[in-house]
Protein backbone atom coordinates (compact mmCIF):
# COMPACT_ATOMS: atom_id res chain seq x y z
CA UNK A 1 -14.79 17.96 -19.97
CA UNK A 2 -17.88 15.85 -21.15
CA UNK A 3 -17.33 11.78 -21.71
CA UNK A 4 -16.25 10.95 -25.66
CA UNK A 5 -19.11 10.50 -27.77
CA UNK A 6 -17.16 7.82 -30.64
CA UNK A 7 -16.89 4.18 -29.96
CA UNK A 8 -12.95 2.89 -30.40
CA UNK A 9 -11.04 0.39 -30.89
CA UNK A 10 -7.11 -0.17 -31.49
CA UNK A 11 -4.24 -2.58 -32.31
CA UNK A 12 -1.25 -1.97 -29.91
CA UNK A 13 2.02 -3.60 -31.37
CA UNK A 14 4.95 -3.54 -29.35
CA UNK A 15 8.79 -5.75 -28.78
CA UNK A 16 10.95 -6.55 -26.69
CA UNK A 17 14.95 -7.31 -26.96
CA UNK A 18 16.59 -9.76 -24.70
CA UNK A 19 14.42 -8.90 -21.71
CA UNK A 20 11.76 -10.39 -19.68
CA UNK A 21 8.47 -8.26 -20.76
CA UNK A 22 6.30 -9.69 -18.40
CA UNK A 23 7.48 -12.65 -15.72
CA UNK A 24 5.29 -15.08 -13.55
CA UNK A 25 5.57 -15.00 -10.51
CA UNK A 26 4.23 -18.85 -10.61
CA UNK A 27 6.51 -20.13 -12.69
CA UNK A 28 10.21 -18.66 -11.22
CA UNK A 29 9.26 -15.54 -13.00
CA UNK A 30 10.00 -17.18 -16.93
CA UNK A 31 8.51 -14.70 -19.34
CA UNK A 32 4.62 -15.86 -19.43
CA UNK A 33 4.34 -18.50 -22.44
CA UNK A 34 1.16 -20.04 -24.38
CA UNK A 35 2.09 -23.94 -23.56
CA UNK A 36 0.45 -25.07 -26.60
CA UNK A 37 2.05 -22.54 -29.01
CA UNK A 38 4.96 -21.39 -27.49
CA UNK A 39 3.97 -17.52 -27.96
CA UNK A 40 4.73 -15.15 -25.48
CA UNK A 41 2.09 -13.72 -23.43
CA UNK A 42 1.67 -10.26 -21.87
CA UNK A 43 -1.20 -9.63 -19.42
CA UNK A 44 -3.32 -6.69 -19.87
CA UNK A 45 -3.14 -6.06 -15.64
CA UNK A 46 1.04 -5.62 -16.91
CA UNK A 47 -0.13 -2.87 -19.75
CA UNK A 48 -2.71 -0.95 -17.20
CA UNK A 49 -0.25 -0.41 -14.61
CA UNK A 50 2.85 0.88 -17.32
CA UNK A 51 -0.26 3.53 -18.53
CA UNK A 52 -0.93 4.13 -14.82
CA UNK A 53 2.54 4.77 -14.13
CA UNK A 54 2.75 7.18 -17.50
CA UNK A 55 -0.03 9.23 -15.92
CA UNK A 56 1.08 9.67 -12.39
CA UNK A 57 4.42 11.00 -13.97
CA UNK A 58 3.17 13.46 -16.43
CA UNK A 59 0.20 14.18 -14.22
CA UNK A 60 2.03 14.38 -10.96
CA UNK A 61 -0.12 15.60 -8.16
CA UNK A 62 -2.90 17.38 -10.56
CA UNK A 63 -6.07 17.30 -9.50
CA UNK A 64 -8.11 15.20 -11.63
CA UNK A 65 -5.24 12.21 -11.87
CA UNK A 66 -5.05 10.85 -9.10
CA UNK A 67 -3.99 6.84 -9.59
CA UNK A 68 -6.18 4.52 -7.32
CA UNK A 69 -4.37 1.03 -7.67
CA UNK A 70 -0.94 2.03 -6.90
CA UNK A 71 2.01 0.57 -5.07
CA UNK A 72 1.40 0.43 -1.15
CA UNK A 73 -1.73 2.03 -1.66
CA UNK A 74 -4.30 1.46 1.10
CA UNK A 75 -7.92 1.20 -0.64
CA UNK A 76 -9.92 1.79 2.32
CA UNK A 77 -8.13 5.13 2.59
CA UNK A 78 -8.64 6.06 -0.67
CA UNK A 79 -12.41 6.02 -0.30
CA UNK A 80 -11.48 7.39 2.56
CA UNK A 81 -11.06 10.42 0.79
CA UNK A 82 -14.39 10.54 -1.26
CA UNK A 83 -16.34 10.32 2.34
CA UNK A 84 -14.67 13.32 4.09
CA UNK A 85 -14.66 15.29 0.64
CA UNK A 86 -18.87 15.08 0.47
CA UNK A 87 -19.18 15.01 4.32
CA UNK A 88 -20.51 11.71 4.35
CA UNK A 89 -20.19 9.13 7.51
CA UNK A 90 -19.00 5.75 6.51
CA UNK A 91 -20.97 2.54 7.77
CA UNK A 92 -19.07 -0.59 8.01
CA UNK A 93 -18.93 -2.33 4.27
CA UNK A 94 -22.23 -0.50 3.04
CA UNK A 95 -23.00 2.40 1.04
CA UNK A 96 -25.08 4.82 2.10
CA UNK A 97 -28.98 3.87 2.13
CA UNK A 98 -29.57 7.43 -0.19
CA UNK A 99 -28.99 6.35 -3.62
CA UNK A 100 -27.68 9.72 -4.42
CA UNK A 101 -25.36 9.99 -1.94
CA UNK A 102 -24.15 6.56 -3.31
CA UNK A 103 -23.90 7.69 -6.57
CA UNK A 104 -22.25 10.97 -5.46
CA UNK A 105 -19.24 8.51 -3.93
CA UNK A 106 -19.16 7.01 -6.65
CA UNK A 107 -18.95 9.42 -8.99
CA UNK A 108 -16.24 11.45 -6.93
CA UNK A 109 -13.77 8.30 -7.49
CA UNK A 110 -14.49 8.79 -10.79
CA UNK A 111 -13.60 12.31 -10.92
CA UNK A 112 -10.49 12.28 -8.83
CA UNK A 113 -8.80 8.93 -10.25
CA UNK A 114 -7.45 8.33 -13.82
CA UNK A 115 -7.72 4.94 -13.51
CA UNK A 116 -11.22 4.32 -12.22
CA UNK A 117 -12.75 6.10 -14.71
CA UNK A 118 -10.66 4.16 -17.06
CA UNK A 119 -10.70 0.71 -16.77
CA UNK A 120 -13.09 0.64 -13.73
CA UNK A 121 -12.52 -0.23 -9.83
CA UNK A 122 -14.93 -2.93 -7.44
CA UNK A 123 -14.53 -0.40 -4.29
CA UNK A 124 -16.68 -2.49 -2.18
CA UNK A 125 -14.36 -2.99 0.34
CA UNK A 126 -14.52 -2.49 4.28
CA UNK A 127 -15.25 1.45 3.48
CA UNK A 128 -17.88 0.87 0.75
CA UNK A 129 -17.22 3.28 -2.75
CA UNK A 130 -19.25 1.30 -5.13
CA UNK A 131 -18.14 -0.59 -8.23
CA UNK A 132 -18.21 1.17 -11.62
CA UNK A 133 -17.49 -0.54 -15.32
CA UNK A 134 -14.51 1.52 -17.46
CA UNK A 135 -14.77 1.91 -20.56
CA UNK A 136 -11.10 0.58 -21.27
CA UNK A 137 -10.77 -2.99 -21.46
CA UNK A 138 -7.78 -5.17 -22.66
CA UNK A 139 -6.87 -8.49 -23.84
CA UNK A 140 -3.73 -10.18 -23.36
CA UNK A 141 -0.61 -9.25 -25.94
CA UNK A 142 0.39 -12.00 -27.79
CA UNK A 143 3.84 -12.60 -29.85
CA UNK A 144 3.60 -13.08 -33.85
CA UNK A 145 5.90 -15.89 -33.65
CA UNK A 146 6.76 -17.89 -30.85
CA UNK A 147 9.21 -17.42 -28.66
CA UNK A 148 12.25 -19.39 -26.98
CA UNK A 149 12.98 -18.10 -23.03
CA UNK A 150 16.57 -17.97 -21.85
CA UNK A 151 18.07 -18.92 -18.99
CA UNK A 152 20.83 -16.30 -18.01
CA UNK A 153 23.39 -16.59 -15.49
CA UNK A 154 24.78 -13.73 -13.15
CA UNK A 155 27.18 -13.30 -10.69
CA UNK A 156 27.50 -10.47 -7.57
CA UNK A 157 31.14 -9.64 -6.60
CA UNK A 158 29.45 -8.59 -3.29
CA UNK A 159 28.06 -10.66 -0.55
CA UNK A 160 25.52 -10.01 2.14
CA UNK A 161 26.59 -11.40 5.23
CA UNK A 162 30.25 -11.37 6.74
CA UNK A 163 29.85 -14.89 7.09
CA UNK A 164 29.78 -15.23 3.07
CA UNK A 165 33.17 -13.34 2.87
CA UNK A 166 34.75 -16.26 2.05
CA UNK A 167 32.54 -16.77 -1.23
CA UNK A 168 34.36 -15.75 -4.15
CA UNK A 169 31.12 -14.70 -5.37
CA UNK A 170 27.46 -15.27 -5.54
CA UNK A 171 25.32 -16.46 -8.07
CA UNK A 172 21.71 -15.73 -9.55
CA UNK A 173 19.43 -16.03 -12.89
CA UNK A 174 17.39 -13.93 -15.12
CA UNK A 175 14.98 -15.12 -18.02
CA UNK A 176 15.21 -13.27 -21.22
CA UNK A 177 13.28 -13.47 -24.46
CA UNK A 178 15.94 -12.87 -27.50
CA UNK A 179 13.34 -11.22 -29.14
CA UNK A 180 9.49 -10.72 -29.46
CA UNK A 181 7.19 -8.34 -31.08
CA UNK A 182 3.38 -8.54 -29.37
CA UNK A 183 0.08 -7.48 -30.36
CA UNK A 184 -2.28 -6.42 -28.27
CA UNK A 185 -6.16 -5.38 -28.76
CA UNK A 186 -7.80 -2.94 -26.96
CA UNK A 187 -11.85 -1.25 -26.67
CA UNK A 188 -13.31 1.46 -25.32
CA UNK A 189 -17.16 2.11 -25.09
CA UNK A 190 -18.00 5.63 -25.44
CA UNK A 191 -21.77 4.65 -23.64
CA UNK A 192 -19.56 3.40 -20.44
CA UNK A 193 -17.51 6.76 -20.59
CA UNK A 194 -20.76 8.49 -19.80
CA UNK A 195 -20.90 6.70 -17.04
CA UNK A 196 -17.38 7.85 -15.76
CA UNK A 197 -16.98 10.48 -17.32
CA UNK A 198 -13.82 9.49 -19.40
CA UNK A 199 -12.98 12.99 -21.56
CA UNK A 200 -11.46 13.42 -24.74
CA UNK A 201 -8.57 14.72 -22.62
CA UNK A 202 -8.30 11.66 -21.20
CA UNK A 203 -8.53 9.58 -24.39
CA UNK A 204 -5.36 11.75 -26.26
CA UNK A 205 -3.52 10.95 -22.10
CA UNK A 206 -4.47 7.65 -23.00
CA UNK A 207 -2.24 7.14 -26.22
CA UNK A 208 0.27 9.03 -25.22
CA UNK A 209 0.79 6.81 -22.27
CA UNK A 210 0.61 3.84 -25.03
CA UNK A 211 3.23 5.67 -27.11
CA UNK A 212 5.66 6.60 -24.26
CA UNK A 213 4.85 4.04 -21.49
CA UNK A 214 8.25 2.22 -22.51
CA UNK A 215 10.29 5.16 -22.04
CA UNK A 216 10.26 5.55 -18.32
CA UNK A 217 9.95 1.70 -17.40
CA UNK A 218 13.45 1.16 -18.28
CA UNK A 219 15.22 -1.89 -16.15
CA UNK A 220 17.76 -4.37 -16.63
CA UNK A 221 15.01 -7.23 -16.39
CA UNK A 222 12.92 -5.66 -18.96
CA UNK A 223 16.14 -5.01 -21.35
CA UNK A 224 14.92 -2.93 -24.82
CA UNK A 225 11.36 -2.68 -25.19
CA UNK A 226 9.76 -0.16 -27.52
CA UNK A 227 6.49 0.99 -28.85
CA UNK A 228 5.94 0.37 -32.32
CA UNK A 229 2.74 0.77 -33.99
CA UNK A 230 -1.00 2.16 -32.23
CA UNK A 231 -3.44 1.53 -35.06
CA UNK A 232 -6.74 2.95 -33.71
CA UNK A 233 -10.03 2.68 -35.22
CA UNK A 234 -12.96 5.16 -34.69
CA UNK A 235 -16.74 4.85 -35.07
CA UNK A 236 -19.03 7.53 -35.78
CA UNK A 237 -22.19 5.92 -33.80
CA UNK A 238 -21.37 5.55 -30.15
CA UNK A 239 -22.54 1.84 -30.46
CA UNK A 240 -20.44 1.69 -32.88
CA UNK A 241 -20.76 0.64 -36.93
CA UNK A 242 -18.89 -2.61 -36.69
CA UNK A 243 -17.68 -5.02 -35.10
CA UNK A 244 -14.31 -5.22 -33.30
CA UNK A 245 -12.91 -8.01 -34.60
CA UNK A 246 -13.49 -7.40 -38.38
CA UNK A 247 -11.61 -4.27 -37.76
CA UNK A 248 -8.92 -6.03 -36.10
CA UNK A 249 -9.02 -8.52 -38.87
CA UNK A 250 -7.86 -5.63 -41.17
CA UNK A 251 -4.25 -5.56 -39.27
CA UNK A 252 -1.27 -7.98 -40.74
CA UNK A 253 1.98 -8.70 -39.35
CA UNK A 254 3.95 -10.70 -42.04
CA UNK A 255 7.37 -11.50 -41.99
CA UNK A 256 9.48 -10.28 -44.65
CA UNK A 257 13.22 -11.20 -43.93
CA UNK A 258 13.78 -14.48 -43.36
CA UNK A 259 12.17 -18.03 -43.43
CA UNK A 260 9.10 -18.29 -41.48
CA UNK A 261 10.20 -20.53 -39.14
CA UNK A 262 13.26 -18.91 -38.41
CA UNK A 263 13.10 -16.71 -35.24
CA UNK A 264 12.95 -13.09 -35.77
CA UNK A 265 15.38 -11.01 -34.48
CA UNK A 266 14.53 -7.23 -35.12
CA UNK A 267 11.15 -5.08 -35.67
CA UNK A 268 12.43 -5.20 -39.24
CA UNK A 269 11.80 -8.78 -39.63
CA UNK A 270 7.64 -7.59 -39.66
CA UNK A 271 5.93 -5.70 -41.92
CA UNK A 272 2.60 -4.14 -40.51
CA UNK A 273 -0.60 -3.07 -43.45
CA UNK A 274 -3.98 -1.73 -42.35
CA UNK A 275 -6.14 -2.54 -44.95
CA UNK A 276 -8.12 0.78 -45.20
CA UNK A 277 -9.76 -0.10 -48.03
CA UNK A 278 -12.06 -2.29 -46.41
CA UNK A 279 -13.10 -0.64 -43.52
CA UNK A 280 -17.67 -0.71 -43.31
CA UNK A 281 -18.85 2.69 -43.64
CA UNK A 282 -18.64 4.87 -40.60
CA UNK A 283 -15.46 3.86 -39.44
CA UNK A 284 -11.84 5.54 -39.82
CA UNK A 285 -7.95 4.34 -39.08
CA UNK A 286 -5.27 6.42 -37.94
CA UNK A 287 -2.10 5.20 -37.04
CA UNK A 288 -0.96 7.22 -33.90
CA UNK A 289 2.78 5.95 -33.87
């Protein structure tokens, strides 16, 4: 398939319900928080790996999909791979001096893994693949309101050790947030998809893994999170006709039950306009969920 040709950008809104969406590992692993506004905070490395885990299920072993930053995944062996595909001999932490053979590693990452030609991979490790830009990037999610951690504690019947038989049981904690919808913002540069050759098949993966990425990441620290709204705006130039954040500008979250400084406790609570109205000239909205 050839790269997409229409610059895009999109609005990603999403909640959670007593769960931790996104811990740090810094911090005991307490839901990330903005200290100065109290908002929750999701990292866009946390949203790239749920869509990378979306794509090696549906995808599964076809070819094409491969996922290059995965668990217990050994980089040097996945470029590895690109070498002995194109018959190449590896030198020590350098590409090869022919550009095109270069390139040709480079571009056979892109071909083979999802995720490089999505957001992008630095591959200059001990066996040298390049670097390449994706045309994905992502900001951090932010909650509407702010949000108040919990501390939660549990207890295990079980023990580990016969010498703990004598415990009548053992204790632990989990953080939860009571409640939190987020809002994320995302791009994607049609004149970096040439370079990686990110298809229009890939793009329609792409929101499906926004739309269902929630549905097979279910865990008791995560409790109830859900999907709720992927706004996505289009641009008939590849540069694009405007910029990003006027378009983003165009997206309100309101509260509508409730005083606004009581906390929100259901997706309900919001309501969510796109003001099409105002859009510049060569750009349209659809709401994909």
């Amino acid at each position: 398939m050839s790269a997409i040709t229409n610059r895009y950008e999109f609005v990603f809104l999403f909640d959670v319900t007593n769960g931790n969406p996104n811990g740090d590992p810094d911090a005991g692993n307490l839901p990330r928080l903005d200290p100065e506004t109290n908002q929750g905070l999701v990292t866009d490395v946390c949203l790239k790996r749920k869509i990378r885990n979306y794509v090696s299920l549906e995808k599964e072993a076809e070819a094409g999909y491969k996922i290059y930053m995965q668990e217990k995944s050994v980089l040097n062996n996945q470029h590895k791979l690109a070498y002995e595909a194109l018959d190449i001999e590896s030198v020590p932490k350098k590409l090869p001096k022919e550009e095109a053979k270069a390139r040709e590693l480079t571009a056979w990452m892109c071909k083979n893994f999802f995720d490089v030609r999505a957001f992008g991979a630095v591959m200059t490790t001990e066996i040298n693949a390049g670097q390449v830009r994706g045309p994905i990037q992502m900001a951090f999610a932010s909650s509407i309101d702010p949000v108040v951690p919990m501390e939660v504690s549990i207890t295990r019947m079980a023990v580990t050790n016969d010498r703990d038989l004598e415990k009548e049981r053992t204790m632990g904690r989990k953080y939860i947030v009571p409640y939190g919808l987020y809002r994320a913002h995302g791009y994607i540069s049609a004149k970096l998809a040439e370079r990686t050759g990110f298809s229009d098949g890939d793009l329609e993966l792409l929101w499906r893994a926004f739309i269902n990425m929630f549905e097979h990441d279910r865990s008791a620290a995560r409790g109830e999170m859900s999907a709720r709204k992927l706004i996505v705006f289009k641009h008939d130039h590849p540069m694009g006709n405007a910029p990003a954040h006027k378009l983003f500008e165009s997206v309100k979250v309101e509260r509508v039950e409730g005083e606004d400084d009581s906390p929100a406790r259901g997706f309900q609570d919001y309501r969510v306009t796109v003001d099409a109205e105002s859009l510049p000239v060569g750009v349209s909205v659809e709401e994909k969920l």
